[in-house]
N, C-alpha and C. Protein backbone atom coordinates (compact mmCIF):
# COMPACT_ATOMS: atom_id res chain seq x y z
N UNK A 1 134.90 86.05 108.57
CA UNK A 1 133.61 86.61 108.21
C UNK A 1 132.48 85.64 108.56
N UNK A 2 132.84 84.29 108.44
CA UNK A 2 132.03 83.68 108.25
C UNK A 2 131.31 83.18 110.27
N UNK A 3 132.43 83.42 110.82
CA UNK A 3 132.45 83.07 112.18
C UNK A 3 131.72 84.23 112.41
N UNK A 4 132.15 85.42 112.11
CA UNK A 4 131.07 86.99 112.53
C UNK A 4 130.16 86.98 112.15
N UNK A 5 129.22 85.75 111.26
CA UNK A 5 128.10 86.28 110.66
C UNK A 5 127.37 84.80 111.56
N UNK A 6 127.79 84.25 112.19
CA UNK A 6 127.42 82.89 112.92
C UNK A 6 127.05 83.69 114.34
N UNK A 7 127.99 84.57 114.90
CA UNK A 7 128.04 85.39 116.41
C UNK A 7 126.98 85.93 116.13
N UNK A 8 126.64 86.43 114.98
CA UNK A 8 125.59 87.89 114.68
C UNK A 8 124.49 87.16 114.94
N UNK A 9 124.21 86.19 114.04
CA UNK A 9 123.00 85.19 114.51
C UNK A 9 122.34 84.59 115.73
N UNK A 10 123.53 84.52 116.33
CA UNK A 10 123.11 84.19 117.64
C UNK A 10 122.97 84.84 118.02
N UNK A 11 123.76 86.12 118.13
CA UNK A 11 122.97 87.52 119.20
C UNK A 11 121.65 87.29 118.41
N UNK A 12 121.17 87.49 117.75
CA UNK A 12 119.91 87.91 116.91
C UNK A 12 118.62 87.11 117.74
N UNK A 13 119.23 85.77 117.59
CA UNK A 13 118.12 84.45 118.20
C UNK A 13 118.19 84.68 119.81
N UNK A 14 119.13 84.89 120.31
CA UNK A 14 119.31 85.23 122.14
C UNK A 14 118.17 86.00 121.89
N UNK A 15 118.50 87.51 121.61
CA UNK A 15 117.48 88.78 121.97
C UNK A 15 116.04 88.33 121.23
N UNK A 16 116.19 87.92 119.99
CA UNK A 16 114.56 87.41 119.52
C UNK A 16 113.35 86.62 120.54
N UNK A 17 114.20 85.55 121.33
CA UNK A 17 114.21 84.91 122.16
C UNK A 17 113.55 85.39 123.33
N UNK A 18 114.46 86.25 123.99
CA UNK A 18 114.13 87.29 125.12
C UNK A 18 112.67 88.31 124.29
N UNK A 19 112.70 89.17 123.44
CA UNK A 19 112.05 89.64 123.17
C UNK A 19 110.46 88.55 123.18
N UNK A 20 110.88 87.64 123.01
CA UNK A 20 109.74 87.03 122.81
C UNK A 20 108.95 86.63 123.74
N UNK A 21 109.79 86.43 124.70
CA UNK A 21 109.57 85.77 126.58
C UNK A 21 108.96 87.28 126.90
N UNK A 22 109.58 88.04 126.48
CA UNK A 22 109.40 89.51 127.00
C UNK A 22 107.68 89.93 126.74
N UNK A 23 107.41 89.79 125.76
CA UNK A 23 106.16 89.86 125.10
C UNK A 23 104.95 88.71 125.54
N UNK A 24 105.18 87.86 125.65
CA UNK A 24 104.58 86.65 125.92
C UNK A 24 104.22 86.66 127.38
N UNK A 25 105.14 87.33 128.45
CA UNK A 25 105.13 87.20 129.85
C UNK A 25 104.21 88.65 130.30
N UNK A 26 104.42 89.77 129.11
CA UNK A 26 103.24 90.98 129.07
C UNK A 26 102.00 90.07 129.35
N UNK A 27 101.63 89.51 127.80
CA UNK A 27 100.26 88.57 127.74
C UNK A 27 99.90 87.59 129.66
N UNK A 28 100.92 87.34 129.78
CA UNK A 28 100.54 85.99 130.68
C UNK A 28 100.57 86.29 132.12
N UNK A 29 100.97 88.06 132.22
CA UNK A 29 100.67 88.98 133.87
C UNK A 29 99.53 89.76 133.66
N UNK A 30 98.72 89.39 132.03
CA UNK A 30 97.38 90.08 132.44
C UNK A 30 96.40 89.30 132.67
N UNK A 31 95.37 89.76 133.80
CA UNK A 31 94.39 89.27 134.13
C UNK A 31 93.56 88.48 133.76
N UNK A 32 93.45 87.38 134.09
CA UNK A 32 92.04 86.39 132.75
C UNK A 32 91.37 87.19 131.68
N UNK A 33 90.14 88.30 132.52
CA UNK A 33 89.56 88.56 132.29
C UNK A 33 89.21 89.72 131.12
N UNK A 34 90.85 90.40 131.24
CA UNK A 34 91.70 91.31 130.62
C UNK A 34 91.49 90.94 129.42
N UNK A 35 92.22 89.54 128.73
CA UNK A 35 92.64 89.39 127.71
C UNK A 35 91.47 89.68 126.50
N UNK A 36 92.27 90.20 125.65
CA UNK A 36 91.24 90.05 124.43
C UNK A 36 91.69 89.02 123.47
N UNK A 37 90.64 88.81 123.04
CA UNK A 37 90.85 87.75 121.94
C UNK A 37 90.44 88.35 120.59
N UNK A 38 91.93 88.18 119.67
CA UNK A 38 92.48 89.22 119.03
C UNK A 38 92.14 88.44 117.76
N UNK A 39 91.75 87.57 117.53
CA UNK A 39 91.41 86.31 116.48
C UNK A 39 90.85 87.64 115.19
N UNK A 40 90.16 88.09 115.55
CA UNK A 40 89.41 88.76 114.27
C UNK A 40 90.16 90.00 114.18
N UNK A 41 90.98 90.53 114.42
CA UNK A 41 91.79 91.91 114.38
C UNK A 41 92.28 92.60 113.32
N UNK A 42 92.79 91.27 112.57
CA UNK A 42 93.56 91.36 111.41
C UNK A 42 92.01 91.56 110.37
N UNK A 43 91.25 91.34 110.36
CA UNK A 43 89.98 91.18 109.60
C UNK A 43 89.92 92.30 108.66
N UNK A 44 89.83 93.95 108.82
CA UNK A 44 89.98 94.56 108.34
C UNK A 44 90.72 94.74 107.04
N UNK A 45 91.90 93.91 106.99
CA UNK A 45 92.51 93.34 105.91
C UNK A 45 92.09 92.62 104.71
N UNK A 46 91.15 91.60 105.03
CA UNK A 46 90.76 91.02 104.09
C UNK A 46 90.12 91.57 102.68
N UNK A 47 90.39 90.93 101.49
CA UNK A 47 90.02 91.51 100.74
C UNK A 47 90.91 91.99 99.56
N UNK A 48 91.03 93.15 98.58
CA UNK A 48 91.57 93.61 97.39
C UNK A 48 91.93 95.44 97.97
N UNK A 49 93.12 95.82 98.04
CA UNK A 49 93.32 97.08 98.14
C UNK A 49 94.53 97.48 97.11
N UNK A 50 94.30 98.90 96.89
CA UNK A 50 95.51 99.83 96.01
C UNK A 50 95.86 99.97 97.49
N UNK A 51 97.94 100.39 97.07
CA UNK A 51 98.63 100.77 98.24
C UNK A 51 99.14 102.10 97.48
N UNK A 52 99.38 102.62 98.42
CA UNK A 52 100.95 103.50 97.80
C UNK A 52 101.75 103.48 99.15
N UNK A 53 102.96 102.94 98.53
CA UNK A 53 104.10 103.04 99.71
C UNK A 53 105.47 103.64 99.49
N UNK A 54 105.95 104.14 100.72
CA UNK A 54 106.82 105.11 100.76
C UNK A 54 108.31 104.28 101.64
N UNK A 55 109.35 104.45 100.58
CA UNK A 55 110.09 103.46 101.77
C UNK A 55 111.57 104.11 101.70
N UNK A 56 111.99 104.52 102.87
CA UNK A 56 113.26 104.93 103.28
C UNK A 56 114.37 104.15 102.42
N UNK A 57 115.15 105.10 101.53
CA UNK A 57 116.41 104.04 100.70
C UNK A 57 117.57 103.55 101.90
N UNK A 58 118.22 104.62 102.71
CA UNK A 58 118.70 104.26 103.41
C UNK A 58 118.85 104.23 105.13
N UNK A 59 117.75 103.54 105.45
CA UNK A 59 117.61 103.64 107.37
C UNK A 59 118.51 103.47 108.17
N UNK A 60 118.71 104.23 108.99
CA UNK A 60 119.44 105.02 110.01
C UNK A 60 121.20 104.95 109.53
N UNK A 61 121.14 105.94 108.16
CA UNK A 61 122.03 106.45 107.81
C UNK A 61 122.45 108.18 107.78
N UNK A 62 120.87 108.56 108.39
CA UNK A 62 121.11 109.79 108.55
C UNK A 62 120.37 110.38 106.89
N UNK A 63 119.93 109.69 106.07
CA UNK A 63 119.72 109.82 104.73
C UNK A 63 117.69 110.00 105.07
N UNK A 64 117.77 110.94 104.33
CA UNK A 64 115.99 111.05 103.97
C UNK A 64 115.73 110.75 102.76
N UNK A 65 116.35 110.19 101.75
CA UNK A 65 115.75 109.72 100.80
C UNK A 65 114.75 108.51 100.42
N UNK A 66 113.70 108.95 99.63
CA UNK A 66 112.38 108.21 99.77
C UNK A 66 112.29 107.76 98.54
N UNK A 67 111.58 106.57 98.14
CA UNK A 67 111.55 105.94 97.18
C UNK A 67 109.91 105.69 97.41
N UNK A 68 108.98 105.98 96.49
CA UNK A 68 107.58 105.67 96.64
C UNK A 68 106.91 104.02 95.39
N UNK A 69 106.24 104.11 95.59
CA UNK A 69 105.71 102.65 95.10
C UNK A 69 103.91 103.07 95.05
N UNK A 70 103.50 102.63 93.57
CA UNK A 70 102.17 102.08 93.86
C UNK A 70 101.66 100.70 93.12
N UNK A 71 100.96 99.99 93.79
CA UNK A 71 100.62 98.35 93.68
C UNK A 71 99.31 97.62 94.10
N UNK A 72 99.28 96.90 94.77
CA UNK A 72 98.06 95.92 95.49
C UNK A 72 98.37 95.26 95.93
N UNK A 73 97.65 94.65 96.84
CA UNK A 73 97.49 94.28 98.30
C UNK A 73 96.49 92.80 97.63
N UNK A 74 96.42 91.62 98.29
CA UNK A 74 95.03 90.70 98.36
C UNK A 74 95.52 90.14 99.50
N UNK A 75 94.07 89.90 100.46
CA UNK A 75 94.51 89.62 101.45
C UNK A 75 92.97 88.44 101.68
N UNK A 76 94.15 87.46 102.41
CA UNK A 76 92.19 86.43 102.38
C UNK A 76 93.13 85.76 104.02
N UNK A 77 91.47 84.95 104.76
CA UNK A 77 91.89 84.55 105.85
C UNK A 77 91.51 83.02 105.62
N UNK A 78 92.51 82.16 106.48
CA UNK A 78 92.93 80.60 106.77
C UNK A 78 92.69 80.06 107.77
N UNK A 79 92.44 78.65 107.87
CA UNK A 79 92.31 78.07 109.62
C UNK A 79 90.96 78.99 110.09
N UNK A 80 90.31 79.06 109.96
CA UNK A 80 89.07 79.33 109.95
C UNK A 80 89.36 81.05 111.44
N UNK A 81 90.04 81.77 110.47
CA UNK A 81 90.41 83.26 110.80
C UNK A 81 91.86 82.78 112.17
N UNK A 82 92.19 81.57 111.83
CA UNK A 82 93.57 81.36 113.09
C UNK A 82 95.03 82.23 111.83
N UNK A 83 94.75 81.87 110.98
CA UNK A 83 95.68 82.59 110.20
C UNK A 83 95.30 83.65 108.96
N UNK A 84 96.23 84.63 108.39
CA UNK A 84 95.85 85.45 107.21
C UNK A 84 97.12 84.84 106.42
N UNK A 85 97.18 85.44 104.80
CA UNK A 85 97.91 85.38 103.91
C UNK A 85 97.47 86.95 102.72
N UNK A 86 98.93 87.34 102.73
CA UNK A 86 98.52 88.19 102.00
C UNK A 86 99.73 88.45 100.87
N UNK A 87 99.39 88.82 99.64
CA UNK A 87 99.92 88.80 98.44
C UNK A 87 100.39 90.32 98.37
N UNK A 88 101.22 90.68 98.34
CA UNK A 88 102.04 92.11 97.81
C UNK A 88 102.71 92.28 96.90
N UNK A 89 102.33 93.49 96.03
CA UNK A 89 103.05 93.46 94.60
C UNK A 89 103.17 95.36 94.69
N UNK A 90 104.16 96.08 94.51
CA UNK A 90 104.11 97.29 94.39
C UNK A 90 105.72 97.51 93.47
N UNK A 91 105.84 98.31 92.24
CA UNK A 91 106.78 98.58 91.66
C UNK A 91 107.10 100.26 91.84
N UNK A 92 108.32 100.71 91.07
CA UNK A 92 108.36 101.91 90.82
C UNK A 92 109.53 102.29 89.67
N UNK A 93 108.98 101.93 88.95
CA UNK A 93 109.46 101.75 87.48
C UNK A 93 110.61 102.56 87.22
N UNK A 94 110.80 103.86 87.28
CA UNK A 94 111.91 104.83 87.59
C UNK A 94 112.99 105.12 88.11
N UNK A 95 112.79 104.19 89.32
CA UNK A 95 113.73 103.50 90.60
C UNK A 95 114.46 101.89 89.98
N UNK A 96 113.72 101.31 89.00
CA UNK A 96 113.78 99.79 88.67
C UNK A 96 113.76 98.87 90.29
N UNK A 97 112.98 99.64 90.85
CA UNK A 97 112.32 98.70 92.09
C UNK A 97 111.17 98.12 92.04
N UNK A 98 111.07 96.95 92.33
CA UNK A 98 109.98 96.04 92.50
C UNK A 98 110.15 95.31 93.43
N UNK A 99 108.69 95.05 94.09
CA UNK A 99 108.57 93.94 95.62
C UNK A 99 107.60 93.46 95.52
N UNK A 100 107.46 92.24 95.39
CA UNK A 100 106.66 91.43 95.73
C UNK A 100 106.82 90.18 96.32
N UNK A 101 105.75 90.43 97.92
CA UNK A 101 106.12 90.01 99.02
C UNK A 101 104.88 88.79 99.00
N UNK A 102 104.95 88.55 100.86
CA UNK A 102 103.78 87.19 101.22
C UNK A 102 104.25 87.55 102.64
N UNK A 103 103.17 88.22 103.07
CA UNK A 103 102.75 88.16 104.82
C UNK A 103 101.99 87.31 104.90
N UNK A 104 102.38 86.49 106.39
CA UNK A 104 102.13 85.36 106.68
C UNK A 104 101.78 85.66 108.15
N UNK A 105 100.32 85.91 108.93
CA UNK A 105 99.75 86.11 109.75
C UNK A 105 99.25 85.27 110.41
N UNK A 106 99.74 84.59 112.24
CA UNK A 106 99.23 83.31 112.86
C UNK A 106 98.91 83.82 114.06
N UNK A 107 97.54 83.65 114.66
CA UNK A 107 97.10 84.48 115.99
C UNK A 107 97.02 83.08 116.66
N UNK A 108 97.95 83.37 117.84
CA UNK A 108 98.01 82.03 118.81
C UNK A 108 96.67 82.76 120.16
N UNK A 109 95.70 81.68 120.27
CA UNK A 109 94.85 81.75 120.99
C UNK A 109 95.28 81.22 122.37
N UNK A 110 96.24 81.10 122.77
CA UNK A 110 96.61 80.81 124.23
C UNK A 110 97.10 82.45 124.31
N UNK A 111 98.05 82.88 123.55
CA UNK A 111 98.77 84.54 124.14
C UNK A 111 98.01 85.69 123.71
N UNK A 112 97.03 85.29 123.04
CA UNK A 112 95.92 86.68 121.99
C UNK A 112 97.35 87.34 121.43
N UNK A 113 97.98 86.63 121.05
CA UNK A 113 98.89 87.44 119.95
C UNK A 113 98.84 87.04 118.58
N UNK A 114 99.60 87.92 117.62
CA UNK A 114 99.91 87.36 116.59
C UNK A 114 101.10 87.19 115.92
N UNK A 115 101.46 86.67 115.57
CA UNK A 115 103.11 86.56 114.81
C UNK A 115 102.89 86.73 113.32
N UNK A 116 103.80 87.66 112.48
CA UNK A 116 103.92 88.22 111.31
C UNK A 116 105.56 87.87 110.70
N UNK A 117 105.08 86.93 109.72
CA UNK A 117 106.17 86.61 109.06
C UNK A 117 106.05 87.71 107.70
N UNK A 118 107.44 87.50 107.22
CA UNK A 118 107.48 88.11 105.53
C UNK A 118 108.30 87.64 104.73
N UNK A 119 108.33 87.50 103.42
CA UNK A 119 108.91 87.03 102.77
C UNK A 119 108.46 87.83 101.40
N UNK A 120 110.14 87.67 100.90
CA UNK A 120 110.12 88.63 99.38
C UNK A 120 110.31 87.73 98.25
N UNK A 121 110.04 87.79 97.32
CA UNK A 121 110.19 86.94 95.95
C UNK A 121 111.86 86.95 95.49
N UNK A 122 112.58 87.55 95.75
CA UNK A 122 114.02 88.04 95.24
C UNK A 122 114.75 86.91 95.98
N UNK A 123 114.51 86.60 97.88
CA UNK A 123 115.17 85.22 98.51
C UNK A 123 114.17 84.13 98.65
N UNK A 124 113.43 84.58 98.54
CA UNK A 124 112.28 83.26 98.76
C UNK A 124 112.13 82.34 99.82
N UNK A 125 112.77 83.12 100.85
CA UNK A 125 112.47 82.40 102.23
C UNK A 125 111.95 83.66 103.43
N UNK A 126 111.48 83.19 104.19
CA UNK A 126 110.91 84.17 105.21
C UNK A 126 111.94 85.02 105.56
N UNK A 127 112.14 86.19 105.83
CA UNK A 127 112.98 87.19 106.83
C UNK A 127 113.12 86.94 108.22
N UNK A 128 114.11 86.78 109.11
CA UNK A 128 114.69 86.80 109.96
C UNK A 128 113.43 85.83 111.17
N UNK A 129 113.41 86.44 112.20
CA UNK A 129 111.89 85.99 113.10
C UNK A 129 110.65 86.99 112.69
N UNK A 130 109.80 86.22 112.96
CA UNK A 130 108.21 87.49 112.78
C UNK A 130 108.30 88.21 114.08
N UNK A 131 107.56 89.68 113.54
CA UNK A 131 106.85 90.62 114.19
C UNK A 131 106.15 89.97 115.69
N UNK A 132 106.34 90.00 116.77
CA UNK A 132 104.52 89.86 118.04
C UNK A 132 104.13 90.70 118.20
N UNK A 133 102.92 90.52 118.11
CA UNK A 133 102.36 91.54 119.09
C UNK A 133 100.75 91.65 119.00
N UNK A 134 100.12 92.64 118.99
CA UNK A 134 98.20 92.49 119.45
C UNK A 134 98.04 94.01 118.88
N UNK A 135 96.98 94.21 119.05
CA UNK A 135 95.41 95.11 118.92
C UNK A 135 95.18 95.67 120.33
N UNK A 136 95.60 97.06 120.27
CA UNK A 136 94.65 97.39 121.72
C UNK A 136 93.76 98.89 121.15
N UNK A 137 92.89 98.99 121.62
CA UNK A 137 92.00 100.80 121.26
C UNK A 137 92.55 100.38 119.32
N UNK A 138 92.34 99.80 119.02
CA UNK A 138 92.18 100.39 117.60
C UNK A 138 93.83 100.53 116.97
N UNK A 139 94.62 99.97 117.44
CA UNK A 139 95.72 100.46 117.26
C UNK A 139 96.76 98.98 117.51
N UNK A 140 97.76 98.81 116.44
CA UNK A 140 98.11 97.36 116.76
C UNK A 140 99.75 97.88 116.79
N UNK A 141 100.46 97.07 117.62
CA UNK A 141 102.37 97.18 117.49
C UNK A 141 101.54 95.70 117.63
N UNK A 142 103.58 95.34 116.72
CA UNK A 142 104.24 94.41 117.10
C UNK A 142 105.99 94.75 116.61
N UNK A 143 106.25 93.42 117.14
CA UNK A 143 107.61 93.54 117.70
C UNK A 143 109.00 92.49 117.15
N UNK A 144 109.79 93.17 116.97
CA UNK A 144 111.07 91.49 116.21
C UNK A 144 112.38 92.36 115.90
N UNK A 145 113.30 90.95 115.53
CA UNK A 145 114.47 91.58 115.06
C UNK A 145 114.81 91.69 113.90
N UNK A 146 115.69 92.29 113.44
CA UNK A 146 116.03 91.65 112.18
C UNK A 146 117.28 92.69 111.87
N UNK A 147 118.08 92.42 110.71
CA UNK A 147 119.39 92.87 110.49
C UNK A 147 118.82 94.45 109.02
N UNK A 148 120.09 95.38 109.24
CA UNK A 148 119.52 96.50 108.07
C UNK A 148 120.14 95.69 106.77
N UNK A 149 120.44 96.53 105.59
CA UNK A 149 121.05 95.59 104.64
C UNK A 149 122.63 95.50 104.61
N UNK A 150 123.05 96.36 105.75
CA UNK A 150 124.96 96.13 105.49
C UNK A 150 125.17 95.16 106.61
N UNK A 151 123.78 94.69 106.94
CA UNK A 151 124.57 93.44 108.55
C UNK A 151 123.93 93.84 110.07
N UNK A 152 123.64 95.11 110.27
CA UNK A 152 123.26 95.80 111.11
C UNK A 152 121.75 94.92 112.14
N UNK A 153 121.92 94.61 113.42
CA UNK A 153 121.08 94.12 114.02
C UNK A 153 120.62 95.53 114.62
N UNK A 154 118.87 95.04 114.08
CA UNK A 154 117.79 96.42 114.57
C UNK A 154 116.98 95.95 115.39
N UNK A 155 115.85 96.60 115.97
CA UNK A 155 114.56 96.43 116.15
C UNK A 155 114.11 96.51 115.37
N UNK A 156 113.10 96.32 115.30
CA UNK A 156 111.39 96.54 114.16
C UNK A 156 110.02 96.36 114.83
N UNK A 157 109.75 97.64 114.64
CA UNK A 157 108.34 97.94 115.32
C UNK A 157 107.23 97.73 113.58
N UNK A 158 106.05 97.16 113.84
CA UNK A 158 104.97 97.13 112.87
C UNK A 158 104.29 97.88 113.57
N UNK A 159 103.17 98.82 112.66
CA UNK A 159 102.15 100.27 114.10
C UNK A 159 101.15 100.25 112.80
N UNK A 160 99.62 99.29 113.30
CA UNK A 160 98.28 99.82 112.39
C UNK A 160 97.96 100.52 113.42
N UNK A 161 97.38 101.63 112.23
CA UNK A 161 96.53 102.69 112.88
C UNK A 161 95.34 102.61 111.91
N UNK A 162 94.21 103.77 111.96
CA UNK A 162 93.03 103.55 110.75
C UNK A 162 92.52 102.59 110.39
N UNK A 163 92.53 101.58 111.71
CA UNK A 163 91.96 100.27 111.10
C UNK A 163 90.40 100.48 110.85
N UNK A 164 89.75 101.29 110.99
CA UNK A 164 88.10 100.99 110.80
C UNK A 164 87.78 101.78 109.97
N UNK A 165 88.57 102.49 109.25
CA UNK A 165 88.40 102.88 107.67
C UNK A 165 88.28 102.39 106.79
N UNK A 166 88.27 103.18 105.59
CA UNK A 166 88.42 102.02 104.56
C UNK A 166 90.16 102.84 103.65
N UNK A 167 90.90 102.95 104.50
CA UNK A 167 92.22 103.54 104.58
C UNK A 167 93.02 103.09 105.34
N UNK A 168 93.28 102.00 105.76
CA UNK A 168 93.93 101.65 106.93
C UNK A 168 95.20 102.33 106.71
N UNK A 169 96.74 102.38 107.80
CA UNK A 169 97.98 103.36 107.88
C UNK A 169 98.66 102.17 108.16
N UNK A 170 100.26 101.96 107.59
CA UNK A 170 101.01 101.45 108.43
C UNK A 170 102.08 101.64 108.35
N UNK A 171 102.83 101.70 109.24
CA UNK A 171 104.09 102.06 109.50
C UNK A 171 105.16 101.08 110.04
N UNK A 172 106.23 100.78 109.62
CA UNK A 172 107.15 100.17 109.78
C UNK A 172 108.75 101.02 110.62
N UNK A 173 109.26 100.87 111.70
CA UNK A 173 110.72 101.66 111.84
C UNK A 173 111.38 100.36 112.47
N UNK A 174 112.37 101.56 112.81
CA UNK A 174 113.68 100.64 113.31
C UNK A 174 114.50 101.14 114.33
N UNK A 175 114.93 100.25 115.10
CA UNK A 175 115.57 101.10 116.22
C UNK A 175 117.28 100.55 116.59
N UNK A 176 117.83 101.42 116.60
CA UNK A 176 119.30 100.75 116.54
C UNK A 176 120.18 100.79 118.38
N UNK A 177 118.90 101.36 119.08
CA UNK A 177 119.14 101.69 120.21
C UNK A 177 118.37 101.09 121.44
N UNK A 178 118.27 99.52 120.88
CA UNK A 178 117.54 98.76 122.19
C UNK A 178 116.04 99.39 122.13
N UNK A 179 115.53 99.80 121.52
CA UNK A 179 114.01 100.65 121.04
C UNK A 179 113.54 101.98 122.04
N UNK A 180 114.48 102.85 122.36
CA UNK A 180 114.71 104.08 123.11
C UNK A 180 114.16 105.20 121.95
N UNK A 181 115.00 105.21 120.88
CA UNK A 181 114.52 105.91 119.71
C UNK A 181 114.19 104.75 118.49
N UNK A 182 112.51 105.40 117.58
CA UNK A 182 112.29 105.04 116.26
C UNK A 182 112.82 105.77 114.96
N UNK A 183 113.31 105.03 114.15
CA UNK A 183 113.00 106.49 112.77
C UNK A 183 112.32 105.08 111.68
N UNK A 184 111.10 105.70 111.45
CA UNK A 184 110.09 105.45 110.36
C UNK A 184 110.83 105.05 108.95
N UNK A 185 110.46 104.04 108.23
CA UNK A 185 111.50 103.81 107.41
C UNK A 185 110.61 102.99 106.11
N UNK A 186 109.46 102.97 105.96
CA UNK A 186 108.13 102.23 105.25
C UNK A 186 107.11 102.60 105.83
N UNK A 187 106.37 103.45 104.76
CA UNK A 187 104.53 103.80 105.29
C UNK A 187 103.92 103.47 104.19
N UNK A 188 102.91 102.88 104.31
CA UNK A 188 101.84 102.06 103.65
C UNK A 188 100.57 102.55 103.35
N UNK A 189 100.09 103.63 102.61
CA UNK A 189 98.10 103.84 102.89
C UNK A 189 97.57 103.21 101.58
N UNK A 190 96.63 102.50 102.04
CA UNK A 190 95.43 101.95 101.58
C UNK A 190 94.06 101.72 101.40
N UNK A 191 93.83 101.58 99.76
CA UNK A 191 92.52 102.10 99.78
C UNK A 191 91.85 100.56 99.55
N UNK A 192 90.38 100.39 99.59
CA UNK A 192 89.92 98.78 99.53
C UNK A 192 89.27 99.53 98.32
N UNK A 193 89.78 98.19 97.38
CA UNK A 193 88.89 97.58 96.09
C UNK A 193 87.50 97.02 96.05
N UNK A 194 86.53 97.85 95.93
CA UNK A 194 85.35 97.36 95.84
C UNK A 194 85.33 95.79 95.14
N UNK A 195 84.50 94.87 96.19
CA UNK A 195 84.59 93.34 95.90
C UNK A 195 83.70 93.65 94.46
């Protein structure tokens, strides 16, 4: 077991790896002039919001059962807007589920990307590799690996939409098929807390 869970890892870090070259070499075949500089993107974030979130019990089991959550969001920016930090707390008392997380947001100004870590209070260490990825038209992916909860190596797509509301959308899936097909598996809407 212990040798299969060492192999798993390494597949995980190979393709994280590649995925990452993969993403990075997008950034570095576009044009100088192209690039945006994505530094303020995350901005919309900042601040105090109610969430309500909706999160798939079991992804890509063929199962539609939904488990909902409502909580708050605080979100403030670091490194003078090079990084965010944000505080997540959402329960659902009925379920005896509770999460409370810490996204950890770093926009590297050489690739105009950003990398999205997470981490839950239950292990207390970050999850697998972060999310890459950017902002284009109003609309942000990013990109990573990570395992389901029986062991399972996925994709994981992150997708803001509604960023210039005061509702932003987000969506989380997973892809068990090299990212050919998504199924949606965490949606997020949010409202901002008047400062």
């Amino acid at each position: 077991m212990r040798k299969r869970r060492v192999l798993l890892w390494a597949a995980l870090a190979a393709t994280t790896a590649a995925l990452t070259g993969w993403v990075s070499a997008q950034a570095d075949d576009a044009p100088p002039a192209a690039a945006h500089d994505g530094q303020r993107d995350f901005d919309f974030l900042l601040g105090s919001w109610k969430i309500h979130l909706k999160r798939r019990l079991r992804p890509l089991t063929g199962s539609n059962e939904w488990v909902e959550f409502d909580g708050t969001v605080v979100c403030r920016s670091i490194w003078k807007g090079l990084a965010e930090v944000e505080e997540f707390n959402v329960d659902s008392p009925e379920k005896k589920i509770f999460i409370q997380g810490l996204a950890v947001r770093l926009y590297n100004p050489k690739t105009h990307e950003w990398s999205i870590y997470w981490a839950n209070r239950k292990n207390g260490v970050f999850d697998a590799a972060p999310q890459i990825g950017h902002f284009s038209n109003g609309h942000g992916e990013f990109y990573g690996q990570d395992t389901t909860e029986d062991g399972r190596p996925v994709y994981v797509r992150f997708a803001w939409s509604n960023i210039t509301s005061s509702a932003p959308h987000f969506e989380q899936a997973f892809s068990a098929d090299g990212g050919r097909t998504w199924e949606v598996n965490w949606i997020t809407e949010q409202t901002r807390v008047p400062d």
